[in-house]
C-alpha atoms as a PDB file:
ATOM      1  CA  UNK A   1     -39.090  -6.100   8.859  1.00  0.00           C
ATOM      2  CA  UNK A   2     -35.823  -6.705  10.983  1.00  0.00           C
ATOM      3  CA  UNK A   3     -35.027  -9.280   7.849  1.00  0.00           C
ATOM      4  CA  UNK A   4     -35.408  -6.592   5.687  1.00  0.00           C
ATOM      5  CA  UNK A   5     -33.780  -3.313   7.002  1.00  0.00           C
ATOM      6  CA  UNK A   6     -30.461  -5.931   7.801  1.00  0.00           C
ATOM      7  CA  UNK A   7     -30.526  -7.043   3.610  1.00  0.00           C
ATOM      8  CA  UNK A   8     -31.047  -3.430   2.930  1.00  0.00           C
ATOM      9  CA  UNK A   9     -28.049  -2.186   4.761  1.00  0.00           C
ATOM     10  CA  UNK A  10     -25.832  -5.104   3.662  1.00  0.00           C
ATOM     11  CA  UNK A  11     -26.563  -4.080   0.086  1.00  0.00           C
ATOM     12  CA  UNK A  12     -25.442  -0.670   0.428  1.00  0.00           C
ATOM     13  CA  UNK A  13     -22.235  -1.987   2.234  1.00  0.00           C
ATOM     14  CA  UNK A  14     -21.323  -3.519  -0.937  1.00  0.00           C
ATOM     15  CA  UNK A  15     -20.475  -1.402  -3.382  1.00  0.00           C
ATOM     16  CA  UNK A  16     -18.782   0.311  -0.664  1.00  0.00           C
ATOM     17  CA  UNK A  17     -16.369  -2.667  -0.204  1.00  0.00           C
ATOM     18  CA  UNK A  18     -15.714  -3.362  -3.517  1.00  0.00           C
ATOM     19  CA  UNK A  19     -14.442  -0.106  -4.250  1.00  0.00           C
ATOM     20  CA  UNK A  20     -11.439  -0.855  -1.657  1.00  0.00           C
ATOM     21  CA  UNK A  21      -7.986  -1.461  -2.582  1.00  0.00           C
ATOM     22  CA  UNK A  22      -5.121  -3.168  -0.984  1.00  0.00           C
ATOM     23  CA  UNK A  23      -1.357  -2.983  -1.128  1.00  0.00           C
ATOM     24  CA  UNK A  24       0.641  -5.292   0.442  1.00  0.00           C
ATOM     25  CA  UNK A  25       4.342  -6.955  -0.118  1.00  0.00           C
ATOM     26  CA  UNK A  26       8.224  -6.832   0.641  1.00  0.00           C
ATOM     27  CA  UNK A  27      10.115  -4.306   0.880  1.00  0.00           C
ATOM     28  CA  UNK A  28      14.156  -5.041   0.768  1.00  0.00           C
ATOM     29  CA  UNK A  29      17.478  -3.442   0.571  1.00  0.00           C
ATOM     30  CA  UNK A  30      20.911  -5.098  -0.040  1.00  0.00           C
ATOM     31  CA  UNK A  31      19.106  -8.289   0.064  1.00  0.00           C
ATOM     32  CA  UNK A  32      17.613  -7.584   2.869  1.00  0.00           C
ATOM     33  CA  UNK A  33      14.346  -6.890   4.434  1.00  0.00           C
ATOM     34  CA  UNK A  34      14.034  -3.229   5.619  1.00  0.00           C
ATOM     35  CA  UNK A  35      14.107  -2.273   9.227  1.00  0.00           C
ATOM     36  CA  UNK A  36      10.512  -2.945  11.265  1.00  0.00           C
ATOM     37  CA  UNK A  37       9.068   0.435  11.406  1.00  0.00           C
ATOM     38  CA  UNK A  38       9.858   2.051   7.825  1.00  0.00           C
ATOM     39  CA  UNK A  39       7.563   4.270   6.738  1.00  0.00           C
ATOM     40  CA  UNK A  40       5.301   3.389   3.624  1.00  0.00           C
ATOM     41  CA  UNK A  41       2.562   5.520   2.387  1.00  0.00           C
ATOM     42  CA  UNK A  42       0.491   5.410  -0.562  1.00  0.00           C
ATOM     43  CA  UNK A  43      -1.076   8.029  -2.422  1.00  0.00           C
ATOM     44  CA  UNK A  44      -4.536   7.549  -4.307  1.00  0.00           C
ATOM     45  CA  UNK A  45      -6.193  10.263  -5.949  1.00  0.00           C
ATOM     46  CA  UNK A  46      -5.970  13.293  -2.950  1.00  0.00           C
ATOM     47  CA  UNK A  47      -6.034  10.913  -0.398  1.00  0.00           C
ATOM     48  CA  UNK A  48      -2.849   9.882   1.201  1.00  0.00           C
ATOM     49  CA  UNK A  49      -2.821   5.921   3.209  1.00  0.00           C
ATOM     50  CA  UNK A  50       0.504   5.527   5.715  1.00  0.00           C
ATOM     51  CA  UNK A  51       1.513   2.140   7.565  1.00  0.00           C
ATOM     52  CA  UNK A  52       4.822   0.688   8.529  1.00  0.00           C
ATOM     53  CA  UNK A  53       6.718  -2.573   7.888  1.00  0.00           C
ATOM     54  CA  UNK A  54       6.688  -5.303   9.873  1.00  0.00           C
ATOM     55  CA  UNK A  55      10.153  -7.033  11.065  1.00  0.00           C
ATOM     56  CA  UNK A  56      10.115  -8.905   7.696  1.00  0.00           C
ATOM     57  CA  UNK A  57      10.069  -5.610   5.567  1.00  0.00           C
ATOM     58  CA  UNK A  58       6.236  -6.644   5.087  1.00  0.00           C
ATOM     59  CA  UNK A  59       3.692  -4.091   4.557  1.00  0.00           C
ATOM     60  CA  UNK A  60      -0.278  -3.750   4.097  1.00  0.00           C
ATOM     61  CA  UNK A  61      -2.197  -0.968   3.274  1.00  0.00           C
ATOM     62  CA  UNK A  62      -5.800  -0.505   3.051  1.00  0.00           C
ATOM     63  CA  UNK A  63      -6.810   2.154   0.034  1.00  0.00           C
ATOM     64  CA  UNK A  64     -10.587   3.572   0.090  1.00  0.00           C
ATOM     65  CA  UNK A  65     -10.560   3.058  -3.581  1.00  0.00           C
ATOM     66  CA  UNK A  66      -9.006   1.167  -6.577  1.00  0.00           C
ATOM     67  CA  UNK A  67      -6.662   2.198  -9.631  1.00  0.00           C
ATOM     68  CA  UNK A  68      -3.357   4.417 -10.023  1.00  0.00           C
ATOM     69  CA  UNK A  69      -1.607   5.241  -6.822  1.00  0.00           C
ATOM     70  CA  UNK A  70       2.138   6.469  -5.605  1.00  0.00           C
ATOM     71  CA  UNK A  71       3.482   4.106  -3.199  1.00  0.00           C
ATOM     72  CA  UNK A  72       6.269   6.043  -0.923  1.00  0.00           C
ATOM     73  CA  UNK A  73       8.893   4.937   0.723  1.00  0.00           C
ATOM     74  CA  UNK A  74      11.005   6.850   3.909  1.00  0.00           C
ATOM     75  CA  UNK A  75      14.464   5.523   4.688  1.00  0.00           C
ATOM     76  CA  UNK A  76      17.325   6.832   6.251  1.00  0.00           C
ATOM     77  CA  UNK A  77      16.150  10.378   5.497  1.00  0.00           C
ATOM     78  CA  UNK A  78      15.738   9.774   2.306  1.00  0.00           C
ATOM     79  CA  UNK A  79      12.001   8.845   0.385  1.00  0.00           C
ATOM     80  CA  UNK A  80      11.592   6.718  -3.150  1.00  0.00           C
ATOM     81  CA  UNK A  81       8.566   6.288  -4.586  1.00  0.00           C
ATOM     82  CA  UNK A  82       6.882   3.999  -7.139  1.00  0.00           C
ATOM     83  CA  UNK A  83       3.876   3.742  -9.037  1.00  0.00           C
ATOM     84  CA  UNK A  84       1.504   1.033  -8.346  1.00  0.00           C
ATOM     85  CA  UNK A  85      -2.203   0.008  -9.133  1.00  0.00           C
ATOM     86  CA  UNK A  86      -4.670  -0.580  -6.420  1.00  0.00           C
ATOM     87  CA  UNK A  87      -6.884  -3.595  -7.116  1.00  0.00           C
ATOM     88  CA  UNK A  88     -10.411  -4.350  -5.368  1.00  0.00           C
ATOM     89  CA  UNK A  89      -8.987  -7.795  -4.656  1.00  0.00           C
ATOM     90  CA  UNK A  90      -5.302  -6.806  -3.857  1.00  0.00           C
ATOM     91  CA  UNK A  91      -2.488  -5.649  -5.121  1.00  0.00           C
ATOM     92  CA  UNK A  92       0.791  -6.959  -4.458  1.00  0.00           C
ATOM     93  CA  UNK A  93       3.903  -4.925  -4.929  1.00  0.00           C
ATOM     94  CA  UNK A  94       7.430  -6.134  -4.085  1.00  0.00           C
ATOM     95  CA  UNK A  95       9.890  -3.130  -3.741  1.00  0.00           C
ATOM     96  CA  UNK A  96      13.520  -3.203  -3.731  1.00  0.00           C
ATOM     97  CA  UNK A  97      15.574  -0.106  -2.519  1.00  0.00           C
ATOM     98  CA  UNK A  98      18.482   0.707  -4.061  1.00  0.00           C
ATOM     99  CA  UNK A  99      20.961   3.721  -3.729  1.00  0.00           C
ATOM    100  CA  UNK A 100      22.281   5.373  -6.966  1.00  0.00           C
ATOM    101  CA  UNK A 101      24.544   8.775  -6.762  1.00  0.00           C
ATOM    102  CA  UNK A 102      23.290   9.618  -3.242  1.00  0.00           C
ATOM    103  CA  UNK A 103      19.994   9.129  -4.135  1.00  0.00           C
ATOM    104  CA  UNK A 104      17.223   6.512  -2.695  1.00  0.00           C
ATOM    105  CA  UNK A 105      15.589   5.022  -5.917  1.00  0.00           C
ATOM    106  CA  UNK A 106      12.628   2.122  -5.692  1.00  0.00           C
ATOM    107  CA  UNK A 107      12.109  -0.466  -8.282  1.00  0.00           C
ATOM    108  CA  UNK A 108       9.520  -3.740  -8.066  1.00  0.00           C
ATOM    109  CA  UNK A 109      11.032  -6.984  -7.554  1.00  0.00           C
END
């Protein structure tokens, strides 16, 4: 019975977990990594996923669920986004920040 309930419950776990998305990658600016601690958020449907870089510019997010999403970027005041696609096995999106006329602009690598 134990056997049973534990192969019940990992079944429902499943589709559960493959519905989740990841973002991860680098974010850089003059050639640089970012400062540790930049905000990065990505937005997926109505829910909204935040996180911060690492001292490499690195970042990893967790998403609740796959496809289209708005990656965000905060910096010196200033945010950029990007769109980006949230994959069950991962997504990997390399950002460069650039600033044109005043304004904070995002592009992938």
């Amino acid at each position: 019975m134990k056997k049973t309930l534990g192969l019940a419950v990992l079944m429902l776990a499943i589709p559960t977990l493959a519905s989740a998305g990841e973002l991860y990658g680098k974010i850089t600016s003059g050639g640089n990594a970012v400062p540790a601690g930049t905000k990065v958020s990505a937005t997926c449907g109505a829910k909204s996923y935040d996180g911060t870089t690492d001292k490499t510019g690195t970042y990893h997010l967790v998403v609740a669920e796959t496809g289209k999403c708005t990656l965000s970027i905060v910096m010196g005041g200033q945010t950029a986004t990007l769109q980006v696609v949230s994959f069950a096995e991962g997504a990997q999106a390399d950002v460069v920040l650039e600033t044109k006329d005043g304004k904070l602009t995002a592009r992938r690598k």
